[in-house]
Protein backbone atom coordinates (compact mmCIF):
# COMPACT_ATOMS: atom_id res chain seq x y z
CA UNK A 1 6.58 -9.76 -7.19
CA UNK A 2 5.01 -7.79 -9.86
CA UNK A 3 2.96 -10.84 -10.78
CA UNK A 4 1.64 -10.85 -7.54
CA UNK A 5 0.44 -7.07 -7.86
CA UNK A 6 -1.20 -7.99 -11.31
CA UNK A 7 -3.04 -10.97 -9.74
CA UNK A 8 -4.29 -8.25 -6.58
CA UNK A 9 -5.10 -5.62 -9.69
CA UNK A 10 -7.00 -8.20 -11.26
CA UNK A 11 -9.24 -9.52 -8.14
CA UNK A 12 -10.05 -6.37 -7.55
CA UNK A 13 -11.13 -5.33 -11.18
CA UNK A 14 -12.95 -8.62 -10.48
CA UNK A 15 -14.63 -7.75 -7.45
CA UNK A 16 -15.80 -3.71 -8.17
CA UNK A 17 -17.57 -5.69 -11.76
CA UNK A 18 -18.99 -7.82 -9.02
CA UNK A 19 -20.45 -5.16 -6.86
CA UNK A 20 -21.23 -3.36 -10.17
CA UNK A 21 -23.11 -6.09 -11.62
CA UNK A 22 -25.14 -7.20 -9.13
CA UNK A 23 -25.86 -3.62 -7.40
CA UNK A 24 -26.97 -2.43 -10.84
CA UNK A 25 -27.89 -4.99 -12.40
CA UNK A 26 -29.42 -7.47 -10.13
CA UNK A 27 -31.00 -4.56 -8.01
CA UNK A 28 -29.18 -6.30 -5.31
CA UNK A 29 -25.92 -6.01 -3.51
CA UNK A 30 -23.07 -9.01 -2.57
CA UNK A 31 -22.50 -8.82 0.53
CA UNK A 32 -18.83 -7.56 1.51
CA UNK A 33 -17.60 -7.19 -1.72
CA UNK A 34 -16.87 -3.47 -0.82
CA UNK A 35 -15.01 -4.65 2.26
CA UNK A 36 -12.77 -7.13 -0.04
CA UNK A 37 -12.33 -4.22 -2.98
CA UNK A 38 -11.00 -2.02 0.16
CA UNK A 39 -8.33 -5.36 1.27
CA UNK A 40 -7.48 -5.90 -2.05
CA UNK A 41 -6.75 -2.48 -2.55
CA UNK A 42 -4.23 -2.23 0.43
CA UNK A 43 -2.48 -4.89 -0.59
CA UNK A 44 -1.92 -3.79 -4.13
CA UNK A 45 -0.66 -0.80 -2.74
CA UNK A 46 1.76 -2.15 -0.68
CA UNK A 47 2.88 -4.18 -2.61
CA UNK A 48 3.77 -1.93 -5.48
CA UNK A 49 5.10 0.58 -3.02
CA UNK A 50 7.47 -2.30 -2.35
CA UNK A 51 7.82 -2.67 -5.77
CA UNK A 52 8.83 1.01 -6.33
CA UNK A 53 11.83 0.80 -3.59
CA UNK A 54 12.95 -2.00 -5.48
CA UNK A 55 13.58 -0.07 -8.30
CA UNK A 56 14.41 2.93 -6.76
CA UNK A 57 11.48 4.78 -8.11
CA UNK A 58 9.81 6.70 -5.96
CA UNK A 59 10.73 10.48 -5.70
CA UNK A 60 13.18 10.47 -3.24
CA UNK A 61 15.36 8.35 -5.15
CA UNK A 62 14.57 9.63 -8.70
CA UNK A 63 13.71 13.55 -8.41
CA UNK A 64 16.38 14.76 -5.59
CA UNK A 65 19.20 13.16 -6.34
CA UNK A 66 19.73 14.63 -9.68
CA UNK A 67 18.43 18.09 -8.14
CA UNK A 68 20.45 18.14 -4.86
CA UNK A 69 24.29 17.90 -4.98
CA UNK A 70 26.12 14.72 -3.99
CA UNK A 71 27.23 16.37 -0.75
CA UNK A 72 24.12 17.44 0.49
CA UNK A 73 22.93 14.02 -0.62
CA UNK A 74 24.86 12.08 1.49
CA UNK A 75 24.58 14.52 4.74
CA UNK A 76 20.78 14.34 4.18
CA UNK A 77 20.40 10.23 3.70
CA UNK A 78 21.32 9.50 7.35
CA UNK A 79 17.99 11.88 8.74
CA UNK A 80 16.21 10.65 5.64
CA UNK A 81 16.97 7.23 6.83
CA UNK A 82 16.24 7.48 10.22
CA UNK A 83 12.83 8.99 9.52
CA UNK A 84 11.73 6.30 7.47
CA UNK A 85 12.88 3.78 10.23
CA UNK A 86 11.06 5.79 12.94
CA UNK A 87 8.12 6.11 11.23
CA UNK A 88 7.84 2.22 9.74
CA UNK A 89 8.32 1.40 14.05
CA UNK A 90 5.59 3.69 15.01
CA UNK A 91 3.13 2.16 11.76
CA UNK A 92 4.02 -1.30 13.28
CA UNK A 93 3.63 -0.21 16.85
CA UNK A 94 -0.07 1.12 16.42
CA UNK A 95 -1.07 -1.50 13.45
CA UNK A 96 -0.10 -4.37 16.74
CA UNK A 97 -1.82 -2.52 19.21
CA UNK A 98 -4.87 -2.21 17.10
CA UNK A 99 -5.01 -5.92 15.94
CA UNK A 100 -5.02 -6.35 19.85
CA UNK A 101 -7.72 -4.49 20.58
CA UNK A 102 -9.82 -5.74 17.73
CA UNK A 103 -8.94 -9.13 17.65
CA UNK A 104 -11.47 -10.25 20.95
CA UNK A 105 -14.14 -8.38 18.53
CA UNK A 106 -14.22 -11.40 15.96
């Protein structure tokens, strides 16, 4: 998986020197490489957020669970947990019902 981020890092180093080149360069822009910097961006991102829960890096995991003690830990995970559920539903929820309404526009 991290080779997979590092090929997405590297497309879009690839495509902002694109845009670069020929805006400044060639007094003349490509067409949609902004478009495919933003879509390459995304999916960096998500993918190295996936990356980070795989190593339990992010700072829930690294920051307050050597601040917080064990007890409060475990009473707080279940909310914690939930949360994070509730609020991956409602992403998916609106990210569906926005591909539906966009998707008779192409």
């Amino acid at each position: 998986m991290d080779w997979i981020s590092f090929g997405f890092l590297r497309l879009l180093t690839g495509t902002v020197f694109l845009q670069f080149f020929t805006r400044y360069e060639l007094n003349e822009s490509a067409g949609q490489t902004e478009e495919i910097a933003r879509q390459l961006l995304l999916c960096a991102v998500f993918i190295c957020a996936a990356i980070g829960m795989r190593k339990y890096s992010h700072i829930q995991g690294d920051v307050f669970s050597r601040i917080l003690p064990k007890r409060l830990m475990r009473a707080m995970s279940t909310p914690v947990d939930t949360a994070r559920v509730s609020y991956f539903a409602q992403a998916t929820w609106l990210t569906v019902a926005l591909i539906r309404r966009l998707g008779s526009h192409f």
